[in-house]
C-alpha atoms as a PDB file:
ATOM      1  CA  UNK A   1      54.463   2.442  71.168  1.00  0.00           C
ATOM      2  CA  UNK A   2      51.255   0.735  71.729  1.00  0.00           C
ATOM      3  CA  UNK A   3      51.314   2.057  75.563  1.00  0.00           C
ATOM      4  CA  UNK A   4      52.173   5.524  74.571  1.00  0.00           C
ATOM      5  CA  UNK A   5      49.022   5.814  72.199  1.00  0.00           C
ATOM      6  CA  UNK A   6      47.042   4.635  75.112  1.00  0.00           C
ATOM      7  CA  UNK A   7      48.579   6.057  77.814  1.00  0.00           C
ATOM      8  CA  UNK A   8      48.387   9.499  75.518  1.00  0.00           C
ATOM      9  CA  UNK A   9      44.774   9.624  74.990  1.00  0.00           C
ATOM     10  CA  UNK A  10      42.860  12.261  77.057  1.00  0.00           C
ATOM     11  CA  UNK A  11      42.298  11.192  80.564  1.00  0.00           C
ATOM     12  CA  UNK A  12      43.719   8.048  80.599  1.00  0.00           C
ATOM     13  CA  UNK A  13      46.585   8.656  82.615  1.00  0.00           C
ATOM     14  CA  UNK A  14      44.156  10.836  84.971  1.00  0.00           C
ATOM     15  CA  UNK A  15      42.599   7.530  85.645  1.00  0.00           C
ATOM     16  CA  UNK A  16      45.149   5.558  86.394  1.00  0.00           C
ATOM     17  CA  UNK A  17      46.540   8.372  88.752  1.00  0.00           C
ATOM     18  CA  UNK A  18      43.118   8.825  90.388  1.00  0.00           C
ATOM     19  CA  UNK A  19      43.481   5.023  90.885  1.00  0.00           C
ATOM     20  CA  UNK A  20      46.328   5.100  92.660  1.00  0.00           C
ATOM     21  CA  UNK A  21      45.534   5.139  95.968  1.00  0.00           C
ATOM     22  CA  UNK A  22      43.027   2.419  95.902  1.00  0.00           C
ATOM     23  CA  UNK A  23      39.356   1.621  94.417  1.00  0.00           C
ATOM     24  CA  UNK A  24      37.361   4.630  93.706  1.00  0.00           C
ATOM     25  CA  UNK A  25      33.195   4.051  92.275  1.00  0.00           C
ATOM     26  CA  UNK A  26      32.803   5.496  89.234  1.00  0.00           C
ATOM     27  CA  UNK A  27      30.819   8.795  90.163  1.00  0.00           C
ATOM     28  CA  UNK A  28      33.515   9.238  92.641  1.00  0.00           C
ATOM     29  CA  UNK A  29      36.457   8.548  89.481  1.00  0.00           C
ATOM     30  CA  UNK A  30      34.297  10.670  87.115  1.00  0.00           C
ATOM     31  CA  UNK A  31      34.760  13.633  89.946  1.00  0.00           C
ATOM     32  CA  UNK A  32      37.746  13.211  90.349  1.00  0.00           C
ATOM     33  CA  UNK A  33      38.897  12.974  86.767  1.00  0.00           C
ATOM     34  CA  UNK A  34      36.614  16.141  85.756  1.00  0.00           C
ATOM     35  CA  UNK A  35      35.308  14.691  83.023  1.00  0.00           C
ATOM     36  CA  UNK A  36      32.035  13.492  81.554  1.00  0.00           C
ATOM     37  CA  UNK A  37      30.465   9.635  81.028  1.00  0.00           C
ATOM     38  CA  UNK A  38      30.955   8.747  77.539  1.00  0.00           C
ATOM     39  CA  UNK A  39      34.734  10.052  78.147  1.00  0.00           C
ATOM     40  CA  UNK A  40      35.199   8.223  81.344  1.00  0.00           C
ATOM     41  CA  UNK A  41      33.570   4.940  79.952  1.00  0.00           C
ATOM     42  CA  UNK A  42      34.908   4.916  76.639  1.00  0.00           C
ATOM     43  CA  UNK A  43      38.806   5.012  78.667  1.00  0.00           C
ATOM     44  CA  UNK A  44      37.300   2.482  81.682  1.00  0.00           C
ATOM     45  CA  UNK A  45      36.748   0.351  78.508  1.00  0.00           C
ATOM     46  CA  UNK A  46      40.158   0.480  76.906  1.00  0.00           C
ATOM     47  CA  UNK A  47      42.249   0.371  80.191  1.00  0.00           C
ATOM     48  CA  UNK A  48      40.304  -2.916  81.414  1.00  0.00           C
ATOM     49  CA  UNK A  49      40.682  -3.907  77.506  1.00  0.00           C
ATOM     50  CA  UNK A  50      44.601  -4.135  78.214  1.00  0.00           C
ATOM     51  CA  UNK A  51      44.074  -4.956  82.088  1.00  0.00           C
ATOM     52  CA  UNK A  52      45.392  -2.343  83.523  1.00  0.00           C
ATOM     53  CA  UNK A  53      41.930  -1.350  85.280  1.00  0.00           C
ATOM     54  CA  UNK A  54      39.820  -3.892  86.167  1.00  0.00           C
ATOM     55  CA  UNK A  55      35.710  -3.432  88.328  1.00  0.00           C
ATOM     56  CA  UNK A  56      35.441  -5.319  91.547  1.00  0.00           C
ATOM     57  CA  UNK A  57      33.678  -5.144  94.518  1.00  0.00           C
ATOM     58  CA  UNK A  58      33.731  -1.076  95.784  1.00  0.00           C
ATOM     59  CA  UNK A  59      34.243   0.440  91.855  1.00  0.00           C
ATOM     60  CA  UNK A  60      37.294   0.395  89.688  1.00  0.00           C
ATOM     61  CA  UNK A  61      40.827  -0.477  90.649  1.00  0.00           C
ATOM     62  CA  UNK A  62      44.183  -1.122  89.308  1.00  0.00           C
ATOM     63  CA  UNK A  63      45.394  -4.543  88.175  1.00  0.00           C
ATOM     64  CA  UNK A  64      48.819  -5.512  89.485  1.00  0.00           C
ATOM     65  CA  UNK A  65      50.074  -5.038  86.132  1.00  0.00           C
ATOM     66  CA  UNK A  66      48.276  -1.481  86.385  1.00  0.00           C
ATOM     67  CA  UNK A  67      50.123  -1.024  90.044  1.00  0.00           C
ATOM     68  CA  UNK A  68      53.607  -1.974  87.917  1.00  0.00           C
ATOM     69  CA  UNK A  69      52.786   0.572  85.491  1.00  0.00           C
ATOM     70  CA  UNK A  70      52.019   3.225  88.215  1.00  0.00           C
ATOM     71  CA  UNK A  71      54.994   2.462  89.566  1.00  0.00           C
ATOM     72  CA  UNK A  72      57.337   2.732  86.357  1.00  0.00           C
ATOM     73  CA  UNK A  73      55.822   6.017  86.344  1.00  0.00           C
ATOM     74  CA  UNK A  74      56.808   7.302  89.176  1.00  0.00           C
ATOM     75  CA  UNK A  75      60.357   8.816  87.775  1.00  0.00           C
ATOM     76  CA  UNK A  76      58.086  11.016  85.311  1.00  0.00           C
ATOM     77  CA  UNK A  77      56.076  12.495  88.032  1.00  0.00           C
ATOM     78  CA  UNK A  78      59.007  13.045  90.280  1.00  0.00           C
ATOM     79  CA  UNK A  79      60.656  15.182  87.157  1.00  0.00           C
ATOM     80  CA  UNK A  80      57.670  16.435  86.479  1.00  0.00           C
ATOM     81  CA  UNK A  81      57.150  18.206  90.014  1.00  0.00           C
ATOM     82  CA  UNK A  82      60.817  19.400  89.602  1.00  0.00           C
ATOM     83  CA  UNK A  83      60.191  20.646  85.855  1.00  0.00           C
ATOM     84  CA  UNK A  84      57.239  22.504  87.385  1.00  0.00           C
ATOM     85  CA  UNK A  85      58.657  23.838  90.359  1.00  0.00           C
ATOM     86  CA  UNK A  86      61.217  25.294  88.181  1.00  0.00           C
ATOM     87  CA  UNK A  87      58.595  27.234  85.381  1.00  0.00           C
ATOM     88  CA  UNK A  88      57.774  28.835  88.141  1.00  0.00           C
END
């Protein structure tokens, strides 16, 4: 349940999804998460706490275990498109 209360906080799955792709600086993650610093930095801090996130060389990127967890979430964003398509 520990990785539900994290995962559930405001934009902390935004930043792993944002993250997805590959390394993003943090002005560019802060754009793209549409959000403000304290926000960003206060979930940068708890995500890297649990190394899922980690800084390197080019900004902020997933750890492989934050790659596995992208992965395992894949199913959810697949139902998730179909939920939506469906509401509509």
């Amino acid at each position: 349940m520990v990785a539900l209360d994290l995962l559930g906080r405001r934009t902390a799955l935004r930043v792993l999804w944002e993250l997805r792709e590959g390394s993003l600086t943090f002005r560019a993650l802060q754009d793209a998460c549409e959000t403000n610093t304290r926000l960003l930095n206060t979930r940068l801090t708890e995500l890297r706490e649990v190394d899922l996130v980690e800084h390197a060389e080019g900004g902020y990127r997933l750890t492989d275990e934050g790659r596995r967890l992208s992965k395992a979430l894949k199913p959810l964003s697949a139902w998730a498109d179909q939920w939506g398509r469906g509401k509509r």
